[in-house]
N, C-alpha and C. Protein backbone atom coordinates (compact mmCIF):
# COMPACT_ATOMS: atom_id res chain seq x y z
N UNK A 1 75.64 147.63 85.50
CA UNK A 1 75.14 146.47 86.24
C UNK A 1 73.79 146.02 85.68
N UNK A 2 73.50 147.30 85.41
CA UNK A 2 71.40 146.60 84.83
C UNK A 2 71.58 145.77 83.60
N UNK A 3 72.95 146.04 82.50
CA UNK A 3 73.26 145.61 81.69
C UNK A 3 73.61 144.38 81.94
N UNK A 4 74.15 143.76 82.35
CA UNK A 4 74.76 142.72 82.80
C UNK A 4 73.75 141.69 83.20
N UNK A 5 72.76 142.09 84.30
CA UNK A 5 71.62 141.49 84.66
C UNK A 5 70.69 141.18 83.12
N UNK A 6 70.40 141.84 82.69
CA UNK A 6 69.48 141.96 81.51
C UNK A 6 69.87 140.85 80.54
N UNK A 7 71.68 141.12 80.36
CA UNK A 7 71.67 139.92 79.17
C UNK A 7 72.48 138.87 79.90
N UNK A 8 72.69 138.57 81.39
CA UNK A 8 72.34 137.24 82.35
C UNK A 8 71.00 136.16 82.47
N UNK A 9 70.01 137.31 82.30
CA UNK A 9 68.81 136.69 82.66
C UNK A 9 68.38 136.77 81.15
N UNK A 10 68.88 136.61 80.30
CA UNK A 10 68.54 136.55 78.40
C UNK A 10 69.36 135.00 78.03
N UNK A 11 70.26 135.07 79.01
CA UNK A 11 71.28 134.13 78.76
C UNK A 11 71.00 132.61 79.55
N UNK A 12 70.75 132.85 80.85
CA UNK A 12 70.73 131.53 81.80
C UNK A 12 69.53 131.97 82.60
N UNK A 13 68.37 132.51 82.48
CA UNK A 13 67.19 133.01 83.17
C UNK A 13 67.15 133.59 84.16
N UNK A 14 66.91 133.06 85.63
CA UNK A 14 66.37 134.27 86.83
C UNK A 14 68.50 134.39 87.34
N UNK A 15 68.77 135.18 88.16
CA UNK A 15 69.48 135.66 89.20
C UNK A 15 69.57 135.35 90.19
N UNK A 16 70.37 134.65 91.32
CA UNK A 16 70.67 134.46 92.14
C UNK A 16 71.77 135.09 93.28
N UNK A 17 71.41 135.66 93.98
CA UNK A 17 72.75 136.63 94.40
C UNK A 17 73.07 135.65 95.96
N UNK A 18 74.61 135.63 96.39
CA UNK A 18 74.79 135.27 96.95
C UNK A 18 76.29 136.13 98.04
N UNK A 19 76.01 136.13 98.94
CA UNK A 19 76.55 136.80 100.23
C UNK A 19 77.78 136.01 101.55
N UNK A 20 79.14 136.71 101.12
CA UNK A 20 80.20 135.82 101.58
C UNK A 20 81.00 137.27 102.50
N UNK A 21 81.35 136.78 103.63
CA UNK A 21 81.99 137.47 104.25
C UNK A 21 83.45 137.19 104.08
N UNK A 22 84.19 138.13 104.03
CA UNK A 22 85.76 137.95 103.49
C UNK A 22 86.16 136.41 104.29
N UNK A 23 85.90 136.57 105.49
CA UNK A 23 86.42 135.00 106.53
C UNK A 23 85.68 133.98 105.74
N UNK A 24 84.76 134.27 105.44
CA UNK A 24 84.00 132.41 104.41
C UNK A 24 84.50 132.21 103.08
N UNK A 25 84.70 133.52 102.48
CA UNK A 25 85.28 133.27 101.56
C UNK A 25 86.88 132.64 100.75
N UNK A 26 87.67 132.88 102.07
CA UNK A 26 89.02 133.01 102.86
C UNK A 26 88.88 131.24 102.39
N UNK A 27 87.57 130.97 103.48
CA UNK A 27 87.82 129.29 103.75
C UNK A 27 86.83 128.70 103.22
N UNK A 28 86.34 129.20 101.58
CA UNK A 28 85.74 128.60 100.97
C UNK A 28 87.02 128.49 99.67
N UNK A 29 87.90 128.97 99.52
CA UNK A 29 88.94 129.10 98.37
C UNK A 29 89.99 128.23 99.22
N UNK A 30 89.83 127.85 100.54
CA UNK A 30 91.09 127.05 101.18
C UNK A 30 90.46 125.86 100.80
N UNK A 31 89.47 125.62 101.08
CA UNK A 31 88.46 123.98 101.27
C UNK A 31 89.02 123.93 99.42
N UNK A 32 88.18 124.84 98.56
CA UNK A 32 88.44 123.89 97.27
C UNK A 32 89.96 123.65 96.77
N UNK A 33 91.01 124.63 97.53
CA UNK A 33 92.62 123.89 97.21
C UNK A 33 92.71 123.05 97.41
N UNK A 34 91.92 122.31 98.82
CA UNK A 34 92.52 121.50 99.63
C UNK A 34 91.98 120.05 98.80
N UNK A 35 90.61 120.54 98.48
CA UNK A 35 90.15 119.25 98.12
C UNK A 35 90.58 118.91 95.91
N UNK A 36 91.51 119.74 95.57
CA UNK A 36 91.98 119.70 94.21
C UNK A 36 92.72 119.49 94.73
N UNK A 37 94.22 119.29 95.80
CA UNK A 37 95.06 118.46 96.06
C UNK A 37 94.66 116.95 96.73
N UNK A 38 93.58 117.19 97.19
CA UNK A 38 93.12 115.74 97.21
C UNK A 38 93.12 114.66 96.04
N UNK A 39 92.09 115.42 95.10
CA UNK A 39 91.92 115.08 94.44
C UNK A 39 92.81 114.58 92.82
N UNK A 40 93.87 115.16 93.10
CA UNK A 40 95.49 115.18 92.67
C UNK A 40 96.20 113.94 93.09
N UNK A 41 95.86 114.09 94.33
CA UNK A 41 96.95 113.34 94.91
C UNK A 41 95.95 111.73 94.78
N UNK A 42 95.02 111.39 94.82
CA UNK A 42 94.35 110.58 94.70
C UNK A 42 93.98 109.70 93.18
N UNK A 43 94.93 110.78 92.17
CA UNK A 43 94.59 110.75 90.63
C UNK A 43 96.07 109.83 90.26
N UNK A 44 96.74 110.59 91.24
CA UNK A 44 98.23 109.97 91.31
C UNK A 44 98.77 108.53 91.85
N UNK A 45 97.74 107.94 93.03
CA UNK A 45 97.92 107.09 93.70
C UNK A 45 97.50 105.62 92.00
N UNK A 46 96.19 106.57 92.40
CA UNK A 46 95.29 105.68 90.90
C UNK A 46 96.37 104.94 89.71
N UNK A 47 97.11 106.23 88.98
CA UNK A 47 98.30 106.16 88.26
C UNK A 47 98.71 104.82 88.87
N UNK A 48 99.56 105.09 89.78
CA UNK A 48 100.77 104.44 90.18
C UNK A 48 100.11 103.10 90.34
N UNK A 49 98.55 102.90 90.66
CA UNK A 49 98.69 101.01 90.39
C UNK A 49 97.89 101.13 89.80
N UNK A 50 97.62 101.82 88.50
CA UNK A 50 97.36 101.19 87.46
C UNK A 50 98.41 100.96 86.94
N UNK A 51 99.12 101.46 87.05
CA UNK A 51 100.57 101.05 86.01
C UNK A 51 101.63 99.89 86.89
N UNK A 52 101.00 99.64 87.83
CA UNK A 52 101.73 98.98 88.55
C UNK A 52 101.09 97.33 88.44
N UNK A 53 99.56 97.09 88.09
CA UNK A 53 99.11 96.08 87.90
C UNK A 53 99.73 95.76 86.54
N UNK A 54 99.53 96.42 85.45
CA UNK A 54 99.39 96.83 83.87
C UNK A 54 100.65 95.30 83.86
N UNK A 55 100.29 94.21 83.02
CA UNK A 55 101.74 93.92 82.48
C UNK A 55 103.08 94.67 81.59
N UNK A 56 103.86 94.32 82.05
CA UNK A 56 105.30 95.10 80.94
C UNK A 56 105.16 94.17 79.78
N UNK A 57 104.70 95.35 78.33
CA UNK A 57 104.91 93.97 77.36
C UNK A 57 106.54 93.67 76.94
N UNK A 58 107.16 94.78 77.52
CA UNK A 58 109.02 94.46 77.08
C UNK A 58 109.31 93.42 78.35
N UNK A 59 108.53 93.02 79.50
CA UNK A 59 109.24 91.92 79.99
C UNK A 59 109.31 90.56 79.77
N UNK A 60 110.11 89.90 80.49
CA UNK A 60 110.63 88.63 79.71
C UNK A 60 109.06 87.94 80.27
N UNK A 61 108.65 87.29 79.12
CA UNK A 61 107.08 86.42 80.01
C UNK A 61 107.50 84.85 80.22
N UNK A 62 108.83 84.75 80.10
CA UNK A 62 108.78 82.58 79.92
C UNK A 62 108.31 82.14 81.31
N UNK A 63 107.67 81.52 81.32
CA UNK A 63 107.07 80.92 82.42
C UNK A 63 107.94 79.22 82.57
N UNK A 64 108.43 79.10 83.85
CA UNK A 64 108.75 77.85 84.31
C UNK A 64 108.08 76.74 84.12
N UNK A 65 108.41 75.77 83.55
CA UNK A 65 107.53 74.54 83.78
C UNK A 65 107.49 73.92 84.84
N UNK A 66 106.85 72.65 84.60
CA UNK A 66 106.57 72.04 85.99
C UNK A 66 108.56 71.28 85.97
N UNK A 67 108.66 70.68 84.87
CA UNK A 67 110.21 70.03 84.57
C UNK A 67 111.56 71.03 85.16
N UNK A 68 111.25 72.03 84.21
CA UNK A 68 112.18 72.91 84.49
C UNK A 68 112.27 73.28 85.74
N UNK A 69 111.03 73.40 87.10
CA UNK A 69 111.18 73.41 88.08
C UNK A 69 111.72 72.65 88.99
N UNK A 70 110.85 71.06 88.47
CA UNK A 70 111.81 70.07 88.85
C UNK A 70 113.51 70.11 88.83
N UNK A 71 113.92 70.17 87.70
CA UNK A 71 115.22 70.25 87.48
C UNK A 71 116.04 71.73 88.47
N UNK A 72 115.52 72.57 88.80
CA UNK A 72 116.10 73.55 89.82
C UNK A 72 116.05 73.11 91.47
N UNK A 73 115.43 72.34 91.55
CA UNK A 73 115.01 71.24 93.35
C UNK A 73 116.23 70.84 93.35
């Protein structure tokens, strides 16, 4: 352990120790699932309209005229 400390604090400077009771820890590993399926599911939504605005360049683009509209009345 002194080893470890020694070339920690050689590596990234002072030590910080920190203190979790099995129950916080429990629902500190639930919170960050929860919020990487958030964050998933939110990556996914993103996807779906970006690709949903995106034009298709394989679709047909002819645009109606004002005539050609006429002529369908």
């Amino acid at each position: 352990m002194d080893q470890f400390i020694a070339e920690f604090k050689q590596r990234h400077g002072e030590v910080a120790y920190v203190a979790l009771s099995m129950k916080d820890y429990e629902n500190l590993a639930l919170n960050i699932a929860e919020m990487r399926r958030f964050i998933n599911q939110q990556t996914q939504i993103i996807v779906y309209y970006e690709d949903a605005v995106t034009p298709d360049p394989n679709a047909d683009d002819t645009v109606i005229s004002e005539t050609n509209l006429d002529k369908a009345q």
